[in-house]
N, C-alpha and C. Protein backbone atom coordinates (compact mmCIF):
# COMPACT_ATOMS: atom_id res chain seq x y z
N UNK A 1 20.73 1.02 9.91
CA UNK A 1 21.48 0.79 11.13
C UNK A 1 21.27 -0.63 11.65
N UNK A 2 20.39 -1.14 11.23
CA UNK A 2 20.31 -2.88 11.39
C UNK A 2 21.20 -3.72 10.83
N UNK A 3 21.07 -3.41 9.82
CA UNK A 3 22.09 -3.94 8.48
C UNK A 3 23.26 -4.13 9.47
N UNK A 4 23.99 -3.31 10.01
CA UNK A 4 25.37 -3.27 10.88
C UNK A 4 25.28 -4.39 12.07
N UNK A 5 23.96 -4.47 12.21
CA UNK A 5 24.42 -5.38 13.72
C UNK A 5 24.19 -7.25 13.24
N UNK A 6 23.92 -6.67 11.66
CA UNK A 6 23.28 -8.41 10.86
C UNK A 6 24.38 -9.04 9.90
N UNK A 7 25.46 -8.19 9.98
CA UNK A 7 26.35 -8.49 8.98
C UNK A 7 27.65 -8.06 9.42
N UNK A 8 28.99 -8.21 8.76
CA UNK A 8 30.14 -7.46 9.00
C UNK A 8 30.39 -6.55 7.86
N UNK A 9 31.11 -5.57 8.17
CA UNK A 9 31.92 -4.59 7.03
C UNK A 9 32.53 -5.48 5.88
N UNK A 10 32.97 -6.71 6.58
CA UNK A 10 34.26 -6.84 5.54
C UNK A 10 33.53 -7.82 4.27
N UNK A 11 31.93 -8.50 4.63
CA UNK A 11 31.09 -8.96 3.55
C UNK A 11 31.78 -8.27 2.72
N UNK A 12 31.15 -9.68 1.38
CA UNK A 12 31.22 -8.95 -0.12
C UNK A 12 30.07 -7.46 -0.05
N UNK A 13 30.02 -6.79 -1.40
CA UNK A 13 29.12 -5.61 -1.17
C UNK A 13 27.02 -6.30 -1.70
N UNK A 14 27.88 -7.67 -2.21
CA UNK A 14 26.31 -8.34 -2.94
C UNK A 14 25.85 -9.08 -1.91
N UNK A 15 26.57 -9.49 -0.87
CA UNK A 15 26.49 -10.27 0.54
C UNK A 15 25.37 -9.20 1.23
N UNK A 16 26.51 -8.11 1.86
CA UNK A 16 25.55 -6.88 2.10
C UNK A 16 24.81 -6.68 1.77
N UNK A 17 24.35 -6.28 -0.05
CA UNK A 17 22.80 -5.62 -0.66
C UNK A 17 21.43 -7.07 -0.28
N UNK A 18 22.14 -8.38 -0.31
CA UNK A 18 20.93 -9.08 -0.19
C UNK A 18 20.69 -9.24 1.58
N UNK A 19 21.24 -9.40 2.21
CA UNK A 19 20.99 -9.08 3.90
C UNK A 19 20.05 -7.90 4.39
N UNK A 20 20.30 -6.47 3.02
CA UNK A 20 19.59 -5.33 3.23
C UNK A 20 18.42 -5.80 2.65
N UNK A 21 18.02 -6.55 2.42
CA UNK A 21 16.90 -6.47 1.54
C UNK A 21 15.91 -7.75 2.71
N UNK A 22 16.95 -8.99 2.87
CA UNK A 22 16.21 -9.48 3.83
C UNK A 22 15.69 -8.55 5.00
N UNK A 23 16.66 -8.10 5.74
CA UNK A 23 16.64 -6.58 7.00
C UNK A 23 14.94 -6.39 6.78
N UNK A 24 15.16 -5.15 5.31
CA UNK A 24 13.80 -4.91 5.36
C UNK A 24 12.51 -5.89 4.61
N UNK A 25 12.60 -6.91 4.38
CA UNK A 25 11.47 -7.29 4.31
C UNK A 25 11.08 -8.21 5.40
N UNK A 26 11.78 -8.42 6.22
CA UNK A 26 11.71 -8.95 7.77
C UNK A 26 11.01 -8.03 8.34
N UNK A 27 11.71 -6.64 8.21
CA UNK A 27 10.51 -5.57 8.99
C UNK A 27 9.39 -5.77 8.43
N UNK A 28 9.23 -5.21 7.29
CA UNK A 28 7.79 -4.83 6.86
C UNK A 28 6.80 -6.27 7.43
N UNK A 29 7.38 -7.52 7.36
CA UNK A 29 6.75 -8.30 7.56
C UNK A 29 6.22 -8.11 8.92
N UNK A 30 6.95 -8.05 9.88
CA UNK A 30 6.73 -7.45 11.27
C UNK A 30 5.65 -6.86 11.75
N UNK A 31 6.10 -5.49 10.59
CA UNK A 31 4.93 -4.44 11.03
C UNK A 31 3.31 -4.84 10.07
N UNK A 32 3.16 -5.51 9.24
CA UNK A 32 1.84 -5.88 8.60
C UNK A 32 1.57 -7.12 9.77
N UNK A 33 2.29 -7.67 10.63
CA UNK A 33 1.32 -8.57 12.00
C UNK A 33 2.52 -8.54 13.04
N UNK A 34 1.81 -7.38 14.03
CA UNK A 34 2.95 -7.03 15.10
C UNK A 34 2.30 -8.17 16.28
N UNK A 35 3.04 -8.26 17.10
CA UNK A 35 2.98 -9.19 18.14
C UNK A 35 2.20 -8.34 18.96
N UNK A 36 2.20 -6.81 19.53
CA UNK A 36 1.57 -6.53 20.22
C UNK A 36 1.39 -5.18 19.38
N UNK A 37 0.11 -4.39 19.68
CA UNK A 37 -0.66 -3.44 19.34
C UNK A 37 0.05 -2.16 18.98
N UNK A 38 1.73 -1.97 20.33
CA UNK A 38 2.00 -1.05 20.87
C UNK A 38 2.70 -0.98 20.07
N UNK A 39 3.43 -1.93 19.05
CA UNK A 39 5.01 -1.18 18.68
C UNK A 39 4.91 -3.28 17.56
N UNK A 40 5.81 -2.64 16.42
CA UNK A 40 5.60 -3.47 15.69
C UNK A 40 7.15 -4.07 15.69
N UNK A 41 7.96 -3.84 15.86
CA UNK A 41 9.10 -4.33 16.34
C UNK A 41 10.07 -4.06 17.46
N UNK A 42 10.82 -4.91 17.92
CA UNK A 42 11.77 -4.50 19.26
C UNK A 42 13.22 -4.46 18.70
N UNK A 43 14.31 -3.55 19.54
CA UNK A 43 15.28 -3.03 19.30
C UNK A 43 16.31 -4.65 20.16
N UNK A 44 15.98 -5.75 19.61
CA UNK A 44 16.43 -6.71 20.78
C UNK A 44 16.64 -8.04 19.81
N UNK A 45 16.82 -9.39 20.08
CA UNK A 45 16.94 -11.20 19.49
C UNK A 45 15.61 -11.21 19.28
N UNK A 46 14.68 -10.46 19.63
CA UNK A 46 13.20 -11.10 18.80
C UNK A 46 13.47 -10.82 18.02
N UNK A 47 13.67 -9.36 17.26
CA UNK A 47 13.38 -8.76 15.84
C UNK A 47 14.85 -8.38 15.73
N UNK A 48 14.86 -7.09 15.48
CA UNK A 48 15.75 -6.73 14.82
C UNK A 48 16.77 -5.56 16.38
N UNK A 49 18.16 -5.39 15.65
CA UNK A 49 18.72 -4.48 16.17
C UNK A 49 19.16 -3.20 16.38
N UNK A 50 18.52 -2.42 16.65
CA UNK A 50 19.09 -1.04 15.79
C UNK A 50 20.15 -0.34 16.96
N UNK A 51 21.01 0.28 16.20
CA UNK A 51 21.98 0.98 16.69
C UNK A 51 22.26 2.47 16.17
N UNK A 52 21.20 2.92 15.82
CA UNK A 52 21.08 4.46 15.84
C UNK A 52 21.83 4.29 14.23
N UNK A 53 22.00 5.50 13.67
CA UNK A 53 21.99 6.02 12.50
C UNK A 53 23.93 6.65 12.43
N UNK A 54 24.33 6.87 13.56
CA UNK A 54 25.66 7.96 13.71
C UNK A 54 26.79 6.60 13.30
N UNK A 55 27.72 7.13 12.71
CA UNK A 55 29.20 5.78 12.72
C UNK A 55 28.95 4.63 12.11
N UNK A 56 27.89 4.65 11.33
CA UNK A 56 27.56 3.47 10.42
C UNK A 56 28.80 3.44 9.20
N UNK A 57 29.37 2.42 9.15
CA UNK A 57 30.08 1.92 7.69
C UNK A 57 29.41 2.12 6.58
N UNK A 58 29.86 3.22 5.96
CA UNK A 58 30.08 3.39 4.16
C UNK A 58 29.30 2.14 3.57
N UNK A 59 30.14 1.38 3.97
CA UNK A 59 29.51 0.04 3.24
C UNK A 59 27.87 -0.46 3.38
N UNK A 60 27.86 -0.53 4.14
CA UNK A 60 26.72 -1.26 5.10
C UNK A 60 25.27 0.10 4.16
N UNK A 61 26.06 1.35 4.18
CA UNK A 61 25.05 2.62 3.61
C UNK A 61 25.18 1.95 2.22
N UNK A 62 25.94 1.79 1.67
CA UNK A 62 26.36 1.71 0.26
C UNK A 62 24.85 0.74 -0.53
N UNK A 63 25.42 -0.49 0.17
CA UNK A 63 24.03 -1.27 0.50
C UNK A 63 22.88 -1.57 0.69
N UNK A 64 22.39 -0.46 1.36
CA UNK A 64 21.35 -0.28 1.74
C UNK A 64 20.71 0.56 0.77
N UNK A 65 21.67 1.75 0.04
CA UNK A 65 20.69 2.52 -0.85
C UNK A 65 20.68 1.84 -2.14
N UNK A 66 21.65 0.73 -2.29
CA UNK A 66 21.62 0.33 -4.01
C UNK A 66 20.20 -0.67 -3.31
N UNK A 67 20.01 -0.87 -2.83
CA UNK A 67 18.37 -1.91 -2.72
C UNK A 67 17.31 -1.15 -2.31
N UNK A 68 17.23 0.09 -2.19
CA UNK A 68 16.45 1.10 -1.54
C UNK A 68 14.98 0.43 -2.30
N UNK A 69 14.28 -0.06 -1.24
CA UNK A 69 12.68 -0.35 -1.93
C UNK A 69 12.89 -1.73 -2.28
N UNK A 70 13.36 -2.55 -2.54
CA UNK A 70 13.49 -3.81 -2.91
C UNK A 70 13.32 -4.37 -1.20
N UNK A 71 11.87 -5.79 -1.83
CA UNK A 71 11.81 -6.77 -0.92
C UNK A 71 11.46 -7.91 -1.49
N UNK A 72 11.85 -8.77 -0.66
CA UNK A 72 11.37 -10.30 -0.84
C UNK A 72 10.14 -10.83 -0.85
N UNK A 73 9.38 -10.98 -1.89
CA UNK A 73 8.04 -11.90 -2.09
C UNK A 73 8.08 -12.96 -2.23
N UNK A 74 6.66 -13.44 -1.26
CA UNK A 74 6.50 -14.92 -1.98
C UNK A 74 4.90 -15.07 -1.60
N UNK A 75 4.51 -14.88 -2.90
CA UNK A 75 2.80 -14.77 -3.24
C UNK A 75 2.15 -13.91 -3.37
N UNK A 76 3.59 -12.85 -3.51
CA UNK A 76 2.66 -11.15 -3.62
C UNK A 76 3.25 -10.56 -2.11
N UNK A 77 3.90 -11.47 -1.13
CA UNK A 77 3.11 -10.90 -0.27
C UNK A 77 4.84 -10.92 0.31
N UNK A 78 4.95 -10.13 1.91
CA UNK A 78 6.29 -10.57 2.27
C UNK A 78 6.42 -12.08 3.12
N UNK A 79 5.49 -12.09 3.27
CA UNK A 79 5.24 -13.88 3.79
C UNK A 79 5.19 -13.65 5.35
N UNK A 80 4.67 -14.64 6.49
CA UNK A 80 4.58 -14.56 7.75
C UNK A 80 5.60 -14.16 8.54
N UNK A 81 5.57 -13.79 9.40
CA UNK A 81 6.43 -13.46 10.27
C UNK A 81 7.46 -14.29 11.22
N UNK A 82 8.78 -14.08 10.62
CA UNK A 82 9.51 -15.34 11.01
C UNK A 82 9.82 -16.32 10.15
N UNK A 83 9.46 -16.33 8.80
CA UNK A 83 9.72 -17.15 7.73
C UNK A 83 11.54 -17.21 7.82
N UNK A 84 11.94 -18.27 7.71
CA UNK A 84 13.44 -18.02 7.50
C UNK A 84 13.65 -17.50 5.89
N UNK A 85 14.38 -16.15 5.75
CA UNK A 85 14.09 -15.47 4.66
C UNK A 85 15.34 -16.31 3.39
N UNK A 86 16.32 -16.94 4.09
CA UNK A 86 17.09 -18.05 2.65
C UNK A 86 16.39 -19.28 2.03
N UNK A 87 14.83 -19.05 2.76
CA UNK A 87 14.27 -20.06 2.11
C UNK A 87 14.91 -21.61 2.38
N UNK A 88 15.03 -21.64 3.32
CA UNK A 88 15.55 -23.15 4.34
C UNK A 88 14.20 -23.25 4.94
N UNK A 89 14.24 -24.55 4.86
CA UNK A 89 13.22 -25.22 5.72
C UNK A 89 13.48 -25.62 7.29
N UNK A 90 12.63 -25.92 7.66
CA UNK A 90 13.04 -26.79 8.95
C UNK A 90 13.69 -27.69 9.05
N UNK A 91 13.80 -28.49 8.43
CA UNK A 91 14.49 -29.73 7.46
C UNK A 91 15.97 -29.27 6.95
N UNK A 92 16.33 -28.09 6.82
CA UNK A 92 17.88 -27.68 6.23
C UNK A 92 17.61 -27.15 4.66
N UNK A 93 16.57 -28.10 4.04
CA UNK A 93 17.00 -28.45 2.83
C UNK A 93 15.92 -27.43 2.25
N UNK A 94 16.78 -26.25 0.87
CA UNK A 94 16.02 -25.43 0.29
C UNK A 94 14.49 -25.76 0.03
N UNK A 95 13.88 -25.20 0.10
CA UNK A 95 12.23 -25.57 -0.60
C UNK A 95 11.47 -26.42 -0.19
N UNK A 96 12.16 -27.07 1.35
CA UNK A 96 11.69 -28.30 1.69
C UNK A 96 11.36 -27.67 3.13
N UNK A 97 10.06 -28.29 3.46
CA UNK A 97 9.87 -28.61 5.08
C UNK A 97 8.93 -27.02 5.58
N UNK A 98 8.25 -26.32 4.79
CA UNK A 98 7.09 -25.30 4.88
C UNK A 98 5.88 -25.40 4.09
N UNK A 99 5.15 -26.53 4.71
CA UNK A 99 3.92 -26.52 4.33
C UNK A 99 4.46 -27.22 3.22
N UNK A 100 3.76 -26.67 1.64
CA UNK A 100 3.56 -27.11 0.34
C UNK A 100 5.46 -26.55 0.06
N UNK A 101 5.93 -25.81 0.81
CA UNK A 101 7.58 -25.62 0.18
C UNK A 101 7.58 -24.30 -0.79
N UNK A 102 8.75 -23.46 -1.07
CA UNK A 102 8.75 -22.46 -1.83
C UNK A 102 9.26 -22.92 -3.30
N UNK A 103 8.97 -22.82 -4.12
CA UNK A 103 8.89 -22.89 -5.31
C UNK A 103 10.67 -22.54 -5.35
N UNK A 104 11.92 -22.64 -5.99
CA UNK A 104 13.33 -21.93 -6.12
C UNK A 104 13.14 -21.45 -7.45
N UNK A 105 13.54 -20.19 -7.52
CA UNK A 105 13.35 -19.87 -8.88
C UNK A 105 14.70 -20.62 -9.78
């Protein structure tokens, strides 16, 4: 139900599966260092959006289960919280401008 408020229907369906995959490895990242004790993400522009589970687009489901379990690593790990997950730097420029930079495969 995130997926819907991070993307449109009318995406390609490979647009969609990689957004689902950012989605959740943004969470998980979240919840392995929550900001506060109580709750590891908010339903809001910090984190993520959820809009309940009911009237979700086909698509957006479609998506979500062909990546079911698939996340984004980098070092084993899902990386800090807040990493921009296209691998842009601060700088714009791929691989550039985080620390030592991500390797592009």
């Amino acid at each position: 139900a995130v997926l819907s408020r991070e993307a449109a229907p009318s995406f390609l369906h490979e647009a969609l599966s990689a957004q689902a995959v950012a989605v959740r490895t943004y969470t998980l990242s979240a919840m392995a260092s929550p900001r506060d004790p109580d709750y590891d993400v908010v339903a809001g522009v910090e984190d993520q959006v959820f809009e309940g589970v009911e009237d979700i687009d086909a698509r957006f489901r479609l998506a979500t289960e062909a990546t079911r379990g698939e996340v984004l690593l980098y070092r084993g790990e899902t990386g800090p919280h807040g990493i921009p997950l296209d691998l842009r730097g601060k700088d714009g420029e791929r691989g550039k401008g985080m620390g030592d930079g991500f390797p592009l495969p």
